[in-house]
PDB file of N, CA and C in Angstrom:
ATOM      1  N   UNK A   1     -10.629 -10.635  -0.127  1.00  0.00           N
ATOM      2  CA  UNK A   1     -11.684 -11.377   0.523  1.00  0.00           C
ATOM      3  C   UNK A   1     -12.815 -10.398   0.872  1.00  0.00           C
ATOM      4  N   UNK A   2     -13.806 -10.780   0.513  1.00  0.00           N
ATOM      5  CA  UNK A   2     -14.997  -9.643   0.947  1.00  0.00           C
ATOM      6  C   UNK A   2     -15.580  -9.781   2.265  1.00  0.00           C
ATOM      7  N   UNK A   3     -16.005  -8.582   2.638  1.00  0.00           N
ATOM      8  CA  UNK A   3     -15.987  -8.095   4.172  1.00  0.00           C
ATOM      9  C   UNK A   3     -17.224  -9.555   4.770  1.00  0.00           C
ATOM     10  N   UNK A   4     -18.346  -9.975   3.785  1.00  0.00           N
ATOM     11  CA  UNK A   4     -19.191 -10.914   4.406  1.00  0.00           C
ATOM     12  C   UNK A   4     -18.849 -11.750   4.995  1.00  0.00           C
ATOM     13  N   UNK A   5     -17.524 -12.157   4.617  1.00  0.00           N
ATOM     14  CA  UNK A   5     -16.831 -13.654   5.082  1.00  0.00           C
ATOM     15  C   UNK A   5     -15.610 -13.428   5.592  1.00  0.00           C
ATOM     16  N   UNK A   6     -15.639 -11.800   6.844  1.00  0.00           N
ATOM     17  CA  UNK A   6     -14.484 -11.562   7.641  1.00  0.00           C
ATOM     18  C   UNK A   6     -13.276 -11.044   6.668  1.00  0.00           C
ATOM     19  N   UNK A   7     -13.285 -10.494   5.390  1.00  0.00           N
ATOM     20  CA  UNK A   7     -12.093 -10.192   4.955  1.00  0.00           C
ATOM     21  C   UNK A   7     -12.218  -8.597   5.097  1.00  0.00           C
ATOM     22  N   UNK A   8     -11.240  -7.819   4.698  1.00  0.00           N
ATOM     23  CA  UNK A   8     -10.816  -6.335   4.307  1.00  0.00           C
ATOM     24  C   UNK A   8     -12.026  -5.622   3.664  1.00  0.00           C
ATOM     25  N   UNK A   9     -12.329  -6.538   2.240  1.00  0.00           N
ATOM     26  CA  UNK A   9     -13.109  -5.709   1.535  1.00  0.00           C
ATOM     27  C   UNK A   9     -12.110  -5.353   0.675  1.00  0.00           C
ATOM     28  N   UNK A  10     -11.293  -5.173   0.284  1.00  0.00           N
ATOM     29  CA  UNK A  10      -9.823  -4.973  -0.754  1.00  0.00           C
ATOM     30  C   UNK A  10     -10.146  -6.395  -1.597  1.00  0.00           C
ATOM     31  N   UNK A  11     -10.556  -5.871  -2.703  1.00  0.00           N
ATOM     32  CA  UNK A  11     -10.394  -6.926  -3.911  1.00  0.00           C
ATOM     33  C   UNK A  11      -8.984  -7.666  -4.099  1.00  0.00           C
ATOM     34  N   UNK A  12      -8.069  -6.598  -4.426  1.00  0.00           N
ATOM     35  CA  UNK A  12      -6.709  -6.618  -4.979  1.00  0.00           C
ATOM     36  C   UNK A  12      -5.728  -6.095  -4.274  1.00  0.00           C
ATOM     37  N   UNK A  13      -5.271  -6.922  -2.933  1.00  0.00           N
ATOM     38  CA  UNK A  13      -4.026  -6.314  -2.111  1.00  0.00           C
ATOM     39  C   UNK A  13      -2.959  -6.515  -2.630  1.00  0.00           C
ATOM     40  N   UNK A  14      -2.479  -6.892  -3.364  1.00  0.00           N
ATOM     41  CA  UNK A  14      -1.373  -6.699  -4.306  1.00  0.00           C
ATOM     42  C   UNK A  14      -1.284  -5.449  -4.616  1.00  0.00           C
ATOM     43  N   UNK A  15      -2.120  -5.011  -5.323  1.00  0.00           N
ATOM     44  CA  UNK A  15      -2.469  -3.586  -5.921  1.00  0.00           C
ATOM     45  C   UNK A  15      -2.239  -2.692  -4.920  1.00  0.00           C
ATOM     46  N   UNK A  16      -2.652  -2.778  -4.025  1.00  0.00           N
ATOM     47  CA  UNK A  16      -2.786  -1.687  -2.884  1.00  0.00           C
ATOM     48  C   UNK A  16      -1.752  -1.950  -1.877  1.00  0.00           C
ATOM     49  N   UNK A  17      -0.667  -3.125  -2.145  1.00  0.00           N
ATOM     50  CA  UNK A  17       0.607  -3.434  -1.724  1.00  0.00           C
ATOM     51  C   UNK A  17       1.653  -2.525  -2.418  1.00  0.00           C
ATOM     52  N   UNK A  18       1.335  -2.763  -3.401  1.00  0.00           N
ATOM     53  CA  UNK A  18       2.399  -1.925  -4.439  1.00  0.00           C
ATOM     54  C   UNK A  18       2.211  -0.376  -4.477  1.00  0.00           C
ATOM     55  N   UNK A  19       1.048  -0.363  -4.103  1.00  0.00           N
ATOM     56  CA  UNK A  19       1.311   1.244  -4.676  1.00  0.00           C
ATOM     57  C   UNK A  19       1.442   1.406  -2.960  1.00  0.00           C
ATOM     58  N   UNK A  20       1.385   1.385  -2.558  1.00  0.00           N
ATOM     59  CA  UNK A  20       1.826   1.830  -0.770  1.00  0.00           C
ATOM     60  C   UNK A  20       3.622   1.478  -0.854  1.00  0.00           C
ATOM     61  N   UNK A  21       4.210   0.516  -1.452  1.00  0.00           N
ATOM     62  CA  UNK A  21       5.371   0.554  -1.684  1.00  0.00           C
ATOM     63  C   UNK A  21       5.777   1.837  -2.124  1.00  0.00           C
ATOM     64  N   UNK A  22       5.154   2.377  -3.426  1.00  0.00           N
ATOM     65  CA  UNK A  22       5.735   3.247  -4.301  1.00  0.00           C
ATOM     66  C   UNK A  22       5.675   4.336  -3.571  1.00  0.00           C
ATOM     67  N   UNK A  23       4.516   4.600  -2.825  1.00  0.00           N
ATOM     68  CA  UNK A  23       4.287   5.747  -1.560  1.00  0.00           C
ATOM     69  C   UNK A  23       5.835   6.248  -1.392  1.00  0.00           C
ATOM     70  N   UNK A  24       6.169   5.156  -0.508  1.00  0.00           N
ATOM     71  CA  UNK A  24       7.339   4.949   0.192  1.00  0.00           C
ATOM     72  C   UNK A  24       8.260   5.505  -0.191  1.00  0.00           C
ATOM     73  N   UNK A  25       8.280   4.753  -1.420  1.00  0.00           N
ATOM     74  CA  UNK A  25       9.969   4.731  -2.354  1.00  0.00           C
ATOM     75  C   UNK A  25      10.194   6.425  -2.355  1.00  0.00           C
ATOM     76  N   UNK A  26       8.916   6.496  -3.592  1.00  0.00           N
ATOM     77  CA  UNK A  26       8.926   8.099  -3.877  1.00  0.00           C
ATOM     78  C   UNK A  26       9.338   9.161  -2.452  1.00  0.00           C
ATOM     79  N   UNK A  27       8.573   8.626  -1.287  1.00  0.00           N
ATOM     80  CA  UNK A  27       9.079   9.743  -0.126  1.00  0.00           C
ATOM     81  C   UNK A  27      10.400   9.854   0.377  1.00  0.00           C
ATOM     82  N   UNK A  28      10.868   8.321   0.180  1.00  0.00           N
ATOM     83  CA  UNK A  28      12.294   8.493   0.661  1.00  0.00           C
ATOM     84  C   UNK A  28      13.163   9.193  -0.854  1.00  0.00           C
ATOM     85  N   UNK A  29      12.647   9.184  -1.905  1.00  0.00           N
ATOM     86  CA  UNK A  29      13.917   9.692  -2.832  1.00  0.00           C
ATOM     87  C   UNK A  29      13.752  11.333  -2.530  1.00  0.00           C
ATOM     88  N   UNK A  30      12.199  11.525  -2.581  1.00  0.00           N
ATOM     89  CA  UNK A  30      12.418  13.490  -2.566  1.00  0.00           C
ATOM     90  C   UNK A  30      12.751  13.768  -1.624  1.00  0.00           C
ATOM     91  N   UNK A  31      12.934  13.153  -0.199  1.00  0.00           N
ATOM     92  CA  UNK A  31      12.787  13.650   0.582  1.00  0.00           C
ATOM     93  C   UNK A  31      13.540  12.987   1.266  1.00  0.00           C
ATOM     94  N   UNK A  32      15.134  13.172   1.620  1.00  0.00           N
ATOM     95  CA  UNK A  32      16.251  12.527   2.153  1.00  0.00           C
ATOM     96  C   UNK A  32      16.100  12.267   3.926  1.00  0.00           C
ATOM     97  N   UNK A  33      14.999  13.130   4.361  1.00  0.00           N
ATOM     98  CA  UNK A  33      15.423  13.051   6.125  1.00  0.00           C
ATOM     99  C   UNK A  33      14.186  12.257   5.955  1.00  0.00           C
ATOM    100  N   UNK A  34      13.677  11.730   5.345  1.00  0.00           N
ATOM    101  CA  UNK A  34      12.122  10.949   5.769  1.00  0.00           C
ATOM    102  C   UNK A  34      12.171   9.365   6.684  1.00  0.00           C
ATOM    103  N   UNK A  35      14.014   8.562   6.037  1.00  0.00           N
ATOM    104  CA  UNK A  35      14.712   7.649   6.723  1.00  0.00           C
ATOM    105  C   UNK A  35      14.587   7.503   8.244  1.00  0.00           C
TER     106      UNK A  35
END
């Protein structure tokens, strides 16, 4: 939703859902005490 009409400004939060997932994933596999 674009920022004119009260949204984020994020075209594609999906996109920027997922890769903040993958953030995640990836920190918890290298990095066992991150839990």
């Amino acid at each position: 939703m674009p920022k004119e009409i009260g949204g984020l400004g994020l075209k594609r939060i999906d996109w920027f859902n997922q890769a903040l997932l993958s953030k995640w994933k990836w920190r918890c596999i290298t990095n066992n005490q991150a839990i």
